[in-house]
N, C-alpha and C. Protein backbone atom coordinates (compact mmCIF):
# COMPACT_ATOMS: atom_id res chain seq x y z
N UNK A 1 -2.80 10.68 -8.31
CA UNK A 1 -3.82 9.70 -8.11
C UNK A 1 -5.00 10.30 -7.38
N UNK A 2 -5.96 11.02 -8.02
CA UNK A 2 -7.07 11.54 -7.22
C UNK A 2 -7.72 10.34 -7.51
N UNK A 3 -9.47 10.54 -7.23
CA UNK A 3 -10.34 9.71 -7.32
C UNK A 3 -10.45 8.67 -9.04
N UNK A 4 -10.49 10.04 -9.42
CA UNK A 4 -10.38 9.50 -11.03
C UNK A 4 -8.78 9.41 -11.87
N UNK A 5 -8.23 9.36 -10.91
CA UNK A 5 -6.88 8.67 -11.49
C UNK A 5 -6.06 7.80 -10.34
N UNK A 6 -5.93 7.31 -11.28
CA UNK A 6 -5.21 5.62 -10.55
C UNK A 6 -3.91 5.32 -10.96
N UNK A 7 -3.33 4.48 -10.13
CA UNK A 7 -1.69 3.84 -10.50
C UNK A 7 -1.95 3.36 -11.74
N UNK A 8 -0.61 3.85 -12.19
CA UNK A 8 -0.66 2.94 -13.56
C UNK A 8 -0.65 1.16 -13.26
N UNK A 9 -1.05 0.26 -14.35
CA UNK A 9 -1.11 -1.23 -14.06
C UNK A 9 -0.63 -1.56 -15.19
N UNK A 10 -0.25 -2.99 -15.16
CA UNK A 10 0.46 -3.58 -16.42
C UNK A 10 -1.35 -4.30 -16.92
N UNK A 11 -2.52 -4.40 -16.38
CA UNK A 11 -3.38 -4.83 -16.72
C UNK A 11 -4.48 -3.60 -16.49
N UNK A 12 -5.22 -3.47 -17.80
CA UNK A 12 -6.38 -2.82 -17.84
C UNK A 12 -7.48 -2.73 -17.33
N UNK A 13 -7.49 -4.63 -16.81
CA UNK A 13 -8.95 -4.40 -16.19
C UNK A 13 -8.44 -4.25 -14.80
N UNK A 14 -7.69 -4.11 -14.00
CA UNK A 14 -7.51 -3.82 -13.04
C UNK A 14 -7.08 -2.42 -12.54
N UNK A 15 -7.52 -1.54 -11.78
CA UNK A 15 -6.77 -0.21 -11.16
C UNK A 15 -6.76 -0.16 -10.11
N UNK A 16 -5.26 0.72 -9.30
CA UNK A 16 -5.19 0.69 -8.15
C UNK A 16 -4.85 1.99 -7.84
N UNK A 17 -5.50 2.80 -6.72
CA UNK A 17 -5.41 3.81 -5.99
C UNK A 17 -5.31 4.27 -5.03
N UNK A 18 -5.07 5.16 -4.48
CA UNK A 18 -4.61 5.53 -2.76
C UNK A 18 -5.84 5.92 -2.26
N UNK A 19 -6.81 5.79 -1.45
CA UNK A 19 -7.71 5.15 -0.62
C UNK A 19 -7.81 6.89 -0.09
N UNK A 20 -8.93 7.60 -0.57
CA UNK A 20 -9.02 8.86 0.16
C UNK A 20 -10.81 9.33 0.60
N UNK A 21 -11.57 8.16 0.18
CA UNK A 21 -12.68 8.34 0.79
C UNK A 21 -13.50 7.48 1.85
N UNK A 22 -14.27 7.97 2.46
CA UNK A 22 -14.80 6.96 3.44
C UNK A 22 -15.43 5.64 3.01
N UNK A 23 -16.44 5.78 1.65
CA UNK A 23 -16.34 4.42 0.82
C UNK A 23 -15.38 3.84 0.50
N UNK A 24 -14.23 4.17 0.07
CA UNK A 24 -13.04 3.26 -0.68
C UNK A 24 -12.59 2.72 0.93
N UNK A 25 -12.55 3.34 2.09
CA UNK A 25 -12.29 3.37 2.91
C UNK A 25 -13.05 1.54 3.68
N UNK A 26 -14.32 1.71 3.45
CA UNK A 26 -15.50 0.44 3.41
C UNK A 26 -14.94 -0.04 2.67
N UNK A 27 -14.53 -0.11 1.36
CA UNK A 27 -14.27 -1.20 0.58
C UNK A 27 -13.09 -2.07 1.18
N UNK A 28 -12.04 -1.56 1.66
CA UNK A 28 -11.10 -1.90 1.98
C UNK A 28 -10.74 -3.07 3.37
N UNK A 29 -12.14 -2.18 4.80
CA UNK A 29 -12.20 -3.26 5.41
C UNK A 29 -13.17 -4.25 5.14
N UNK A 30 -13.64 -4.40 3.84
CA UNK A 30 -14.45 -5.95 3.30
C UNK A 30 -13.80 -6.51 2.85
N UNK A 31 -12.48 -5.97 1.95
CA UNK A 31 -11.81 -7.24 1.48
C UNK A 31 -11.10 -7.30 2.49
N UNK A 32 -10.52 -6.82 3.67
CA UNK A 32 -9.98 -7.65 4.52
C UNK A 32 -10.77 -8.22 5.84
N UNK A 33 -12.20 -7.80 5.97
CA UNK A 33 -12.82 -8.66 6.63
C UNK A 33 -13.19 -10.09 5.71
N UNK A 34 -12.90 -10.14 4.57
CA UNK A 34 -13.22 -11.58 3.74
C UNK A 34 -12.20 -12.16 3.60
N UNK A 35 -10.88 -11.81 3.54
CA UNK A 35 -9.83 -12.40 3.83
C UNK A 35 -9.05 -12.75 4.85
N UNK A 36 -9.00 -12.05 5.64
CA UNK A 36 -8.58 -12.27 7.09
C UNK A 36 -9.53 -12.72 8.18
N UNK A 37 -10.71 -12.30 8.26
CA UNK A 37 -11.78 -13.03 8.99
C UNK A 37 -12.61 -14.06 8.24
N UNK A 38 -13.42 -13.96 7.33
CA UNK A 38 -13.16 -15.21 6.99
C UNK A 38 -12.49 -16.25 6.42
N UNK A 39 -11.88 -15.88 5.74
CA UNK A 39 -11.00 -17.04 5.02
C UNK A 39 -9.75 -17.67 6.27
N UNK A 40 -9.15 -16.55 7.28
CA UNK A 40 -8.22 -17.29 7.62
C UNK A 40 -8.68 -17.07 9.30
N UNK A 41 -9.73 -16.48 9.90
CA UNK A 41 -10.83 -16.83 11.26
C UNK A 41 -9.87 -15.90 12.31
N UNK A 42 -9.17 -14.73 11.43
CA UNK A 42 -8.48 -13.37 12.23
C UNK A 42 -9.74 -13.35 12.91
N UNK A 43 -9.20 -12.44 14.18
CA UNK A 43 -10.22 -12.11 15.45
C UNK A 43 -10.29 -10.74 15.10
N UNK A 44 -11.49 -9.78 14.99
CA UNK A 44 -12.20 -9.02 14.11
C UNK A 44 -10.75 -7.68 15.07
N UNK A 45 -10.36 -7.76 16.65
CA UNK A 45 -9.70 -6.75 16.71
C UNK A 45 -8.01 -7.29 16.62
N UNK A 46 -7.86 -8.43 16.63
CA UNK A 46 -6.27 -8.41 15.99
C UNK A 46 -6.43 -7.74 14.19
N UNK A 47 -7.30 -8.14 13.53
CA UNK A 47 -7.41 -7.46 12.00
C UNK A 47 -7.40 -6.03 12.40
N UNK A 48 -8.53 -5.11 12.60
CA UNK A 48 -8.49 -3.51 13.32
C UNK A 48 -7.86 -3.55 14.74
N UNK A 49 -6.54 -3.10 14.15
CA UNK A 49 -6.02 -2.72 15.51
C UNK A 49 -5.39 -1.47 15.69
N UNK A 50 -6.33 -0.42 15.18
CA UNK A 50 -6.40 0.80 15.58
C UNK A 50 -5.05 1.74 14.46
N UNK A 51 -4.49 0.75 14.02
CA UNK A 51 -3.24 1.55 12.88
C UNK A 51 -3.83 2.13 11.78
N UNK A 52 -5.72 2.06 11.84
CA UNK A 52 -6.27 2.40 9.74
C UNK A 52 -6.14 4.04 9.88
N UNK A 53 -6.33 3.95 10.74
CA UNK A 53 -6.38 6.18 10.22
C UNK A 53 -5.11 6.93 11.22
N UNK A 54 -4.19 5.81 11.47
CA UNK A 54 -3.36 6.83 12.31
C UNK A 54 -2.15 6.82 11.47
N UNK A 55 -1.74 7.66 10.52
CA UNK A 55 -0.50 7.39 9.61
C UNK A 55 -0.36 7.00 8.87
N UNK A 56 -1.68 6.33 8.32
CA UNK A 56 -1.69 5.31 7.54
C UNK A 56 -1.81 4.97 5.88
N UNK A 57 -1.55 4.84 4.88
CA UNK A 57 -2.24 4.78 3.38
C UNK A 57 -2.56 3.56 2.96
N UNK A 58 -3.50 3.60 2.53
CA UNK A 58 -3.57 2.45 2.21
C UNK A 58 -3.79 2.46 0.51
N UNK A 59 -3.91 1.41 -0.33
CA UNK A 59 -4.19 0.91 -1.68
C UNK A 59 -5.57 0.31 -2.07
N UNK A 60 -5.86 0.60 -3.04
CA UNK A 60 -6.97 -0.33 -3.18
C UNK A 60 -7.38 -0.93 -4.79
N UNK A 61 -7.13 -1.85 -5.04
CA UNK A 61 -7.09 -2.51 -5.73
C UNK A 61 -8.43 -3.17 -6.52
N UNK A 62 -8.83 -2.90 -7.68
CA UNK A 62 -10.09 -3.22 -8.05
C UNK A 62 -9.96 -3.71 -9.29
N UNK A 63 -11.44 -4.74 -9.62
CA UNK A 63 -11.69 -5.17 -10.61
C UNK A 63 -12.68 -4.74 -11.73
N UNK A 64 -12.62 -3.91 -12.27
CA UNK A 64 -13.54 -3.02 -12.68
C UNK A 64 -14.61 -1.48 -11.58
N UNK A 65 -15.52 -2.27 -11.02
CA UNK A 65 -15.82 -1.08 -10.08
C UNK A 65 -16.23 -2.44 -8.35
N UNK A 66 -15.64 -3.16 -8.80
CA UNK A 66 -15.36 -4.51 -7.44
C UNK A 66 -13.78 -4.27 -6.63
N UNK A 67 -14.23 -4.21 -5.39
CA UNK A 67 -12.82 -4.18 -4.72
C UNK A 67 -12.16 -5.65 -4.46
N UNK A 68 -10.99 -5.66 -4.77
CA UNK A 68 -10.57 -7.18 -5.14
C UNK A 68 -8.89 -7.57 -4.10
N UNK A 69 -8.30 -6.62 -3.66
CA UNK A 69 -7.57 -5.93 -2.86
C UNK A 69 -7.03 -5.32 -2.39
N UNK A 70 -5.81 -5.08 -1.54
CA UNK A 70 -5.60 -4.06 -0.35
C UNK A 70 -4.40 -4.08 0.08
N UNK A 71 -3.82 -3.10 0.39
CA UNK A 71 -2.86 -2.50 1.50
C UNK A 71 -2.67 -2.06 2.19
N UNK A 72 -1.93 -1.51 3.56
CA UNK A 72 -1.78 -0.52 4.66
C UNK A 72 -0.28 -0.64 4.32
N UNK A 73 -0.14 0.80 4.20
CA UNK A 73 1.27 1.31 4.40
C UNK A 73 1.16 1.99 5.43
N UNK A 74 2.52 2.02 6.34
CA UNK A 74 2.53 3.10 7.54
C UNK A 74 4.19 3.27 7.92
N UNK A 75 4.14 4.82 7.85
CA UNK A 75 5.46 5.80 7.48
C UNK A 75 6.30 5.38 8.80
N UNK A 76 7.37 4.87 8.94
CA UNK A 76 8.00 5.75 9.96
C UNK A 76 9.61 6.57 9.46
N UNK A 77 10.42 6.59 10.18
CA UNK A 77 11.47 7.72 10.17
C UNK A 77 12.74 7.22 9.22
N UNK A 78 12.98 5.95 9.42
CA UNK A 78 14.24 5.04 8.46
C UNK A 78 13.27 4.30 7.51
N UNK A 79 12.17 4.01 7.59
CA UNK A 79 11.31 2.73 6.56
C UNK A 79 10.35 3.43 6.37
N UNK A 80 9.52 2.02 5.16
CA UNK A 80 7.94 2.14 5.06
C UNK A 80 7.89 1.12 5.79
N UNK A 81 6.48 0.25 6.07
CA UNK A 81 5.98 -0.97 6.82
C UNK A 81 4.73 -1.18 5.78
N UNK A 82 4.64 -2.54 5.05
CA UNK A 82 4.02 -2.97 4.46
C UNK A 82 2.88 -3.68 5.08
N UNK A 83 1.91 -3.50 5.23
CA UNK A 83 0.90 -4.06 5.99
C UNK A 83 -0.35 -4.74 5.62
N UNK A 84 -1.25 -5.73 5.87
CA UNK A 84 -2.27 -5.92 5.92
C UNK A 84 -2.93 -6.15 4.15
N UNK A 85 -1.84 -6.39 3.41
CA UNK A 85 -1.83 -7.18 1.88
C UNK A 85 -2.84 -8.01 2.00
N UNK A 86 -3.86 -8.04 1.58
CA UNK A 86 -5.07 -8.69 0.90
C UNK A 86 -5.32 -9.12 -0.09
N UNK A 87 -5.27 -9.96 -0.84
CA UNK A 87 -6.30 -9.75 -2.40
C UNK A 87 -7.49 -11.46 -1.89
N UNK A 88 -8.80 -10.90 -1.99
CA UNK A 88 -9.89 -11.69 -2.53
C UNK A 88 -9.28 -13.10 -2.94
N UNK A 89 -10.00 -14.28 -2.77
CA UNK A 89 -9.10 -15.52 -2.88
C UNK A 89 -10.09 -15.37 -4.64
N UNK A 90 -10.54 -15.14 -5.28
CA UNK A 90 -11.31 -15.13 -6.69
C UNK A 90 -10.01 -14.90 -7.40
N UNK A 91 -9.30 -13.94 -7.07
CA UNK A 91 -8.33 -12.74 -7.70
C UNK A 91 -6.72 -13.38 -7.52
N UNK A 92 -6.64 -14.68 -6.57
CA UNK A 92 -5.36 -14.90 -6.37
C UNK A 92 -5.15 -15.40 -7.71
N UNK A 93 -3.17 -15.85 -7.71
CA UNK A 93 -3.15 -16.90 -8.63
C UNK A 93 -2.84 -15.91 -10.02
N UNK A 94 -3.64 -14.84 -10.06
CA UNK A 94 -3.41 -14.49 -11.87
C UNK A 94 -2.72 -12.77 -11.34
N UNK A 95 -3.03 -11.77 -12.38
CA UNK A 95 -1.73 -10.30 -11.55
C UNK A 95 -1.89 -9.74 -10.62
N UNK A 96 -3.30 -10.18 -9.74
CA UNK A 96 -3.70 -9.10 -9.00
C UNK A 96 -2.33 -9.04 -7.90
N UNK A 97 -2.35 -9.86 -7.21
CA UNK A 97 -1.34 -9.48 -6.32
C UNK A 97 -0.14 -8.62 -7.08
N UNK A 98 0.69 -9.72 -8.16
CA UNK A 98 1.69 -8.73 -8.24
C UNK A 98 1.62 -7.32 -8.97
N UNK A 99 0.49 -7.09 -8.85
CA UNK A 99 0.11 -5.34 -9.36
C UNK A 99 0.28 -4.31 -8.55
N UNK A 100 -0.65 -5.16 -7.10
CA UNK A 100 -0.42 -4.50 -5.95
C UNK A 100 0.74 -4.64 -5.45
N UNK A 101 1.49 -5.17 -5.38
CA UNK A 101 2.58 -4.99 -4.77
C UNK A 101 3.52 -4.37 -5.35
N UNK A 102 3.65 -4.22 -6.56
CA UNK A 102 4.40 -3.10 -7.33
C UNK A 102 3.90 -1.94 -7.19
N UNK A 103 2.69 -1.78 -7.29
CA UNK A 103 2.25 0.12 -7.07
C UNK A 103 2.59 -0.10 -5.58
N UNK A 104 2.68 -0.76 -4.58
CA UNK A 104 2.85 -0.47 -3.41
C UNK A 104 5.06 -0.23 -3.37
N UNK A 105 5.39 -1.11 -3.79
CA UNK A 105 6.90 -0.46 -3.68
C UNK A 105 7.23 0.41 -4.80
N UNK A 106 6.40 1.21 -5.50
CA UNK A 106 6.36 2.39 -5.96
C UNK A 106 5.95 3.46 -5.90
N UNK A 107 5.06 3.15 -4.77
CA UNK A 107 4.47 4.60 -4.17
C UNK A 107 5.68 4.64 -3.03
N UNK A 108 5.88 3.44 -2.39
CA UNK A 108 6.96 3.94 -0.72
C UNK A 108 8.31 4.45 -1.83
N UNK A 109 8.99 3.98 -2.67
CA UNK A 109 10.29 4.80 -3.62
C UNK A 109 9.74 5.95 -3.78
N UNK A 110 8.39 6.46 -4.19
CA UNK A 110 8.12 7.86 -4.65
C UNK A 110 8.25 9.11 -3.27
N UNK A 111 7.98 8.05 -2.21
CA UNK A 111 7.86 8.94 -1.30
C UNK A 111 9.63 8.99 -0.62
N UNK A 112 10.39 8.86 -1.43
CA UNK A 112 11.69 9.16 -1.05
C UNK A 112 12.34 7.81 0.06
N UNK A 113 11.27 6.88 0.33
CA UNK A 113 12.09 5.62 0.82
C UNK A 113 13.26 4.99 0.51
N UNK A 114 13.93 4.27 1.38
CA UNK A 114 14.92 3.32 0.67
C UNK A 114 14.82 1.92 1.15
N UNK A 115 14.30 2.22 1.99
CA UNK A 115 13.80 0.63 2.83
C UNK A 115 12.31 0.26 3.22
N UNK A 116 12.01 -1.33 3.14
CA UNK A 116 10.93 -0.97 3.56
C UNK A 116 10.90 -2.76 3.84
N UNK A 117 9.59 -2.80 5.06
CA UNK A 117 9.43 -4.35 6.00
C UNK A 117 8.29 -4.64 5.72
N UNK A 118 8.35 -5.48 5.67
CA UNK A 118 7.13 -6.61 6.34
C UNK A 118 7.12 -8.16 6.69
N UNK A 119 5.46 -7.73 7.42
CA UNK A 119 5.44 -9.26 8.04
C UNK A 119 5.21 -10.29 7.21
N UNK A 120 5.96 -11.40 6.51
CA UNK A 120 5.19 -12.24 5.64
C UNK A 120 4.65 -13.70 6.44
N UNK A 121 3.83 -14.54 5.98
CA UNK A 121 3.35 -15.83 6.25
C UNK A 121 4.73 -16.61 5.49
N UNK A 122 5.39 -17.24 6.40
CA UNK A 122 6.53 -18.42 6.49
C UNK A 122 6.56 -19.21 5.29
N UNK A 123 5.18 -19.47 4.61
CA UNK A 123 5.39 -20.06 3.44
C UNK A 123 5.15 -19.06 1.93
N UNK A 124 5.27 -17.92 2.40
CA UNK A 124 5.10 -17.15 0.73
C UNK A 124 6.65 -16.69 1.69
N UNK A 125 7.91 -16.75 1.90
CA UNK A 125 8.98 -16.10 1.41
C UNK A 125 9.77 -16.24 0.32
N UNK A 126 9.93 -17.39 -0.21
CA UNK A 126 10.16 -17.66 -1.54
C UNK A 126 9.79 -16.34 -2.56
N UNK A 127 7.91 -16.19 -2.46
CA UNK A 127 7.69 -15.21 -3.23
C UNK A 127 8.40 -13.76 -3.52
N UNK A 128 8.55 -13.63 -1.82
CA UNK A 128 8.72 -12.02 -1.44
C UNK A 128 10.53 -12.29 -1.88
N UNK A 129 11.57 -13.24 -2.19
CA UNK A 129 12.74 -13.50 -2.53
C UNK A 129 13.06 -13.71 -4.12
N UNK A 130 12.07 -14.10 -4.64
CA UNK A 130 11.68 -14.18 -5.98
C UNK A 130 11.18 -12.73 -6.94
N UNK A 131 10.17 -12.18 -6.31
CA UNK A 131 9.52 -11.09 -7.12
C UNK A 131 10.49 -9.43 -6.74
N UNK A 132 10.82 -9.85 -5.75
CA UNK A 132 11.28 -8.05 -4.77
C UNK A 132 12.50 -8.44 -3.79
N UNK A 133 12.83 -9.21 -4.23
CA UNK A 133 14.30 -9.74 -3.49
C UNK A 133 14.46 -9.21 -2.19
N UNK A 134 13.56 -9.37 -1.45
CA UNK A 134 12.97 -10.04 -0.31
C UNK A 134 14.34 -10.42 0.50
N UNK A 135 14.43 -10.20 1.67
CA UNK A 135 15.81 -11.18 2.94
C UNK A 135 15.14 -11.43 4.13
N UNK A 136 15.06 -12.31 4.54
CA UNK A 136 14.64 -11.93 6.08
C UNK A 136 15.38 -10.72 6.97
N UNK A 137 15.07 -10.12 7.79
CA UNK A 137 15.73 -9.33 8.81
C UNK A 137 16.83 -10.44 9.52
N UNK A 138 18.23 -10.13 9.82
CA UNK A 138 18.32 -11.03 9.87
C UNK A 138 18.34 -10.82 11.61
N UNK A 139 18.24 -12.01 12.71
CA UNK A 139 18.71 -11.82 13.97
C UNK A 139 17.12 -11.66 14.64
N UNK A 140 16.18 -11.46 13.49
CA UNK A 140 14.62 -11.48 13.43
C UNK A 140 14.00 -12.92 13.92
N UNK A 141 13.17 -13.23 15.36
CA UNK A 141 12.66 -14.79 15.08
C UNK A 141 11.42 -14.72 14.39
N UNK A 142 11.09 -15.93 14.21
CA UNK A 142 9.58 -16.45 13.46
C UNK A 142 8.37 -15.92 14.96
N UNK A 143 7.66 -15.23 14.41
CA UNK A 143 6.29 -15.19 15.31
C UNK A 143 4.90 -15.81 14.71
N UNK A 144 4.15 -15.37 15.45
CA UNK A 144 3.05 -16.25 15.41
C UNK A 144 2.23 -15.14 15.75
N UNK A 145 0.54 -14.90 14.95
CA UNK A 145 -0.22 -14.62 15.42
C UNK A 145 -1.68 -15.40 14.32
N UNK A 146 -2.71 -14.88 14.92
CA UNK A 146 -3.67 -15.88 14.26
C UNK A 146 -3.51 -17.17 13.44
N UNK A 147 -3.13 -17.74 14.59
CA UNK A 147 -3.04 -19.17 14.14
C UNK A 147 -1.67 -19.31 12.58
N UNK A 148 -1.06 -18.66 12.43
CA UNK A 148 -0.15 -18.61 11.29
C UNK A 148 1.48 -18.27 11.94
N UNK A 149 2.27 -18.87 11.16
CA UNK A 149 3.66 -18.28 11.50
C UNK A 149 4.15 -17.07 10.70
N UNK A 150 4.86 -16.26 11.11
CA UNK A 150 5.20 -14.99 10.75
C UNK A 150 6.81 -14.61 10.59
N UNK A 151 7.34 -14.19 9.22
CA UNK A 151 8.72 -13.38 10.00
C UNK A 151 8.81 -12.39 8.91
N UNK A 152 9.96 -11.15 9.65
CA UNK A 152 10.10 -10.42 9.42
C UNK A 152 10.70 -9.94 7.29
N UNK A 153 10.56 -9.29 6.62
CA UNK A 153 11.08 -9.39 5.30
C UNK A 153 11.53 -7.91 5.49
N UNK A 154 12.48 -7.58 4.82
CA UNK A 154 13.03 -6.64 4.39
C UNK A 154 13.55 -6.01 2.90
N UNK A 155 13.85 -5.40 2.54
CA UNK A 155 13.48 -4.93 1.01
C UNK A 155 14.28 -3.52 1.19
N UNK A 156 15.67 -3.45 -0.35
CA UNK A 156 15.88 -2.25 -0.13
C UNK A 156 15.41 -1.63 -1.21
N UNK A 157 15.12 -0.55 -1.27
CA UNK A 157 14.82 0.15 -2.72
C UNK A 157 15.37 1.07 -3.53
N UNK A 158 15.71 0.89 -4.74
CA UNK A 158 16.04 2.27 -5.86
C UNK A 158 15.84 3.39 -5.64
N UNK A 159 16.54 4.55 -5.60
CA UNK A 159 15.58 5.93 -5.35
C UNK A 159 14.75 5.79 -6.45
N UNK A 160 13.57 6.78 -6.53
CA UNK A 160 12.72 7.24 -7.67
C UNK A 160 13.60 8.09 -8.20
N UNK A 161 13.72 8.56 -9.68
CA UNK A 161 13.96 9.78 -10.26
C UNK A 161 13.45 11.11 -9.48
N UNK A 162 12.56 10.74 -9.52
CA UNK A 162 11.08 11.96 -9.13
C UNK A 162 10.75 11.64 -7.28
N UNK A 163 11.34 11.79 -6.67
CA UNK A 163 10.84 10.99 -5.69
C UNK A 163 10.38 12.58 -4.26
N UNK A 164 9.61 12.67 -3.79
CA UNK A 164 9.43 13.65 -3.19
C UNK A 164 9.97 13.59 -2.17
N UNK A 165 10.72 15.18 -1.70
CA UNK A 165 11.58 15.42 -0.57
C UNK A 165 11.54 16.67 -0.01
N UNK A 166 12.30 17.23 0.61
CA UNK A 166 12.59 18.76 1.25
C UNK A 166 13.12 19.72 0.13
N UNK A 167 13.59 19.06 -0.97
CA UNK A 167 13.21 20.53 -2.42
C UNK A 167 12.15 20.30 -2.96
N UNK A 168 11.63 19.18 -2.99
CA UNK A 168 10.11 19.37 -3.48
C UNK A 168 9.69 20.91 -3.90
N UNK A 169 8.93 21.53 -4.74
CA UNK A 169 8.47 22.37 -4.56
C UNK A 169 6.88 22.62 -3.90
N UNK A 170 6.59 23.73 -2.95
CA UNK A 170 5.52 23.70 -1.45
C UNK A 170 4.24 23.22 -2.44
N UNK A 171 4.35 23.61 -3.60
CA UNK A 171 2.72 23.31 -3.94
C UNK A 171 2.76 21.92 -4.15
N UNK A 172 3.75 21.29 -4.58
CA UNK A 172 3.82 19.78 -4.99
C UNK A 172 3.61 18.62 -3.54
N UNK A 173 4.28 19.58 -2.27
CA UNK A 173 4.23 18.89 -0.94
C UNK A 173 2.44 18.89 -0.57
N UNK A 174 1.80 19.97 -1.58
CA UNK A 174 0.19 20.23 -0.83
C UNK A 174 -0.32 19.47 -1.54
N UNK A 175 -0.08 18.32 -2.31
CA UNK A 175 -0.77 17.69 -3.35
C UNK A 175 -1.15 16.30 -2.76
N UNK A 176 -2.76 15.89 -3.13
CA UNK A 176 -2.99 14.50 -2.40
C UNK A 176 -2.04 13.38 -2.50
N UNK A 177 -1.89 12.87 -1.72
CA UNK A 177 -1.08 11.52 -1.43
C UNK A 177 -1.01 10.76 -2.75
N UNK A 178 0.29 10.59 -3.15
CA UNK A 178 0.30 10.07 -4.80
C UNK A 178 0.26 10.41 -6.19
N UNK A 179 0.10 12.13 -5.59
CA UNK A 179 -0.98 12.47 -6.74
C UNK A 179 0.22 13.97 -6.92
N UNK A 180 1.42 13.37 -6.99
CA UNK A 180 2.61 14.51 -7.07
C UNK A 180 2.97 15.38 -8.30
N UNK A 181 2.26 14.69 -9.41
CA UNK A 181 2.51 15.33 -10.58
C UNK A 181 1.07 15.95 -11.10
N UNK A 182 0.47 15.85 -11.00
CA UNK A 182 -0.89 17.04 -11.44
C UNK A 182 -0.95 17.94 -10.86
N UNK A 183 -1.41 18.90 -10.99
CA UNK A 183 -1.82 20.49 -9.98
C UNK A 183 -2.73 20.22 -9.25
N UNK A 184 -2.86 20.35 -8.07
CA UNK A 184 -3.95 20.13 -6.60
C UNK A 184 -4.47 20.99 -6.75
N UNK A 185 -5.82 21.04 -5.69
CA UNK A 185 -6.95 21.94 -5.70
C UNK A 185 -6.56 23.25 -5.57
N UNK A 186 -5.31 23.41 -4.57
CA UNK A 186 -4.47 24.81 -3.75
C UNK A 186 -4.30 25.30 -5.32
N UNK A 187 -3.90 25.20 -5.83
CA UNK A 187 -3.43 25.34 -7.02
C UNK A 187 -4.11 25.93 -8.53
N UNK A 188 -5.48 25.59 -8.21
CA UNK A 188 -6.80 25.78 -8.84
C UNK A 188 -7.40 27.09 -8.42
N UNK A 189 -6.84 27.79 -7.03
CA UNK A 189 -7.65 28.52 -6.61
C UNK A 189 -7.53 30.06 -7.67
N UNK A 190 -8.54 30.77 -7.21
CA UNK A 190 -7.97 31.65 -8.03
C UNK A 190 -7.38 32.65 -7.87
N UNK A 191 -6.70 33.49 -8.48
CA UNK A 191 -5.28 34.23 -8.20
C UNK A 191 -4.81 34.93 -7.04
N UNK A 192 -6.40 35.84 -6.79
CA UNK A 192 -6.37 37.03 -5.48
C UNK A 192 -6.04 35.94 -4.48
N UNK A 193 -6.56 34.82 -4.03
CA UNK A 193 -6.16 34.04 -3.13
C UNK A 193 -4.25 33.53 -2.95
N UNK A 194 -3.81 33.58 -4.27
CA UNK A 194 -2.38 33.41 -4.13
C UNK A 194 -1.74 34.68 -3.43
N UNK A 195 -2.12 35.78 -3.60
CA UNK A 195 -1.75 37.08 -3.82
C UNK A 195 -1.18 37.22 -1.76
């Protein structure tokens, strides 16, 4: 997934990609400053709270060359953590969401996951039990932040076939985020430099 290649989608007019420039980067906090600050009156630093560039990947989800929504993924040691899911209220309702959320539990399987959390809003668990068989954590309580109730979801996952690990081969580990099966730039260089 470099710039000019994107997750595959079950819909054409939509593509989604792993977020590697400082524009896509802008795009990303507009659709969630339009969704989370305005639509649901998040306080501009509970939305940025310092997790966008520390560990972080995010998705980005578009409608032709319109950003329409979003993700934050962030790695730790047993899980992924699903974060900060956006889509544009224009875009709800028809695939966008469930596009993104499939390239999102297919990039955390690619990256050798087996588990992975998040926070959902109290009234979409149904969804997250329905589409991705979804459980609560259990022993997890309901929280609260911006004005919404919150609990914990959990999700186990399939390995990938292909899923990157410690045999990986080194040039495949040097390859942009997502982007495991094409040859990277390292890779491009030319020979005397391998040498």
């Amino acid at each position: 997934m470099t710039r000019a290649a994107s997750i595959p989608t079950a819909n054409n007019d939509y593509t989604i990609s792993v977020v590697r420039t400082f524009d896509e980067m802008a795009q990303v906090q507009t659709v969630r400053s339009l969704v989370y600050m305005a639509d649901q009156a998040c306080p501009y630093d509970e939305e940025f709270d310092g997790n966008d560039l520390a560990g972080a990947t995010h998705l980005l989800l578009k409608w032709g060359r319109e950003p329409v929504g979003v993700v934050r993924l962030r790695w730790f040691g047993e899980f992924a953590k699903f974060e900060r899911l956006a889509v544009r209220k224009e875009h709800r309702g028809g695939p966008a969401l469930l596009l993104l959320c499939r390239a999102t539990f297919d990039l955390v399987r690619r990256k050798g996951y087996r588990r992975l959390i998040g926070h959902a809003q109290v009234r979409g668990e149904a969804f997250w039990k329905r589409y991705f068989k979804g459980r609560r954590r259990p022993g997890r309580p309901v929280f609260n932040f911006s004005g919404y109730a919150y609990l914990e979801m959990e999700f186990d996952l399939e390995p990938h076939a292909a899923a990157v690990g410690l045999a990986s081969p080194p040039m495949t580990l040097l390859r942009p985020e997502g982007d495991w099966d094409r040859p990277g730039v390292l890779e491009r260089a030319p020979a005397e430099l391998a040498a």
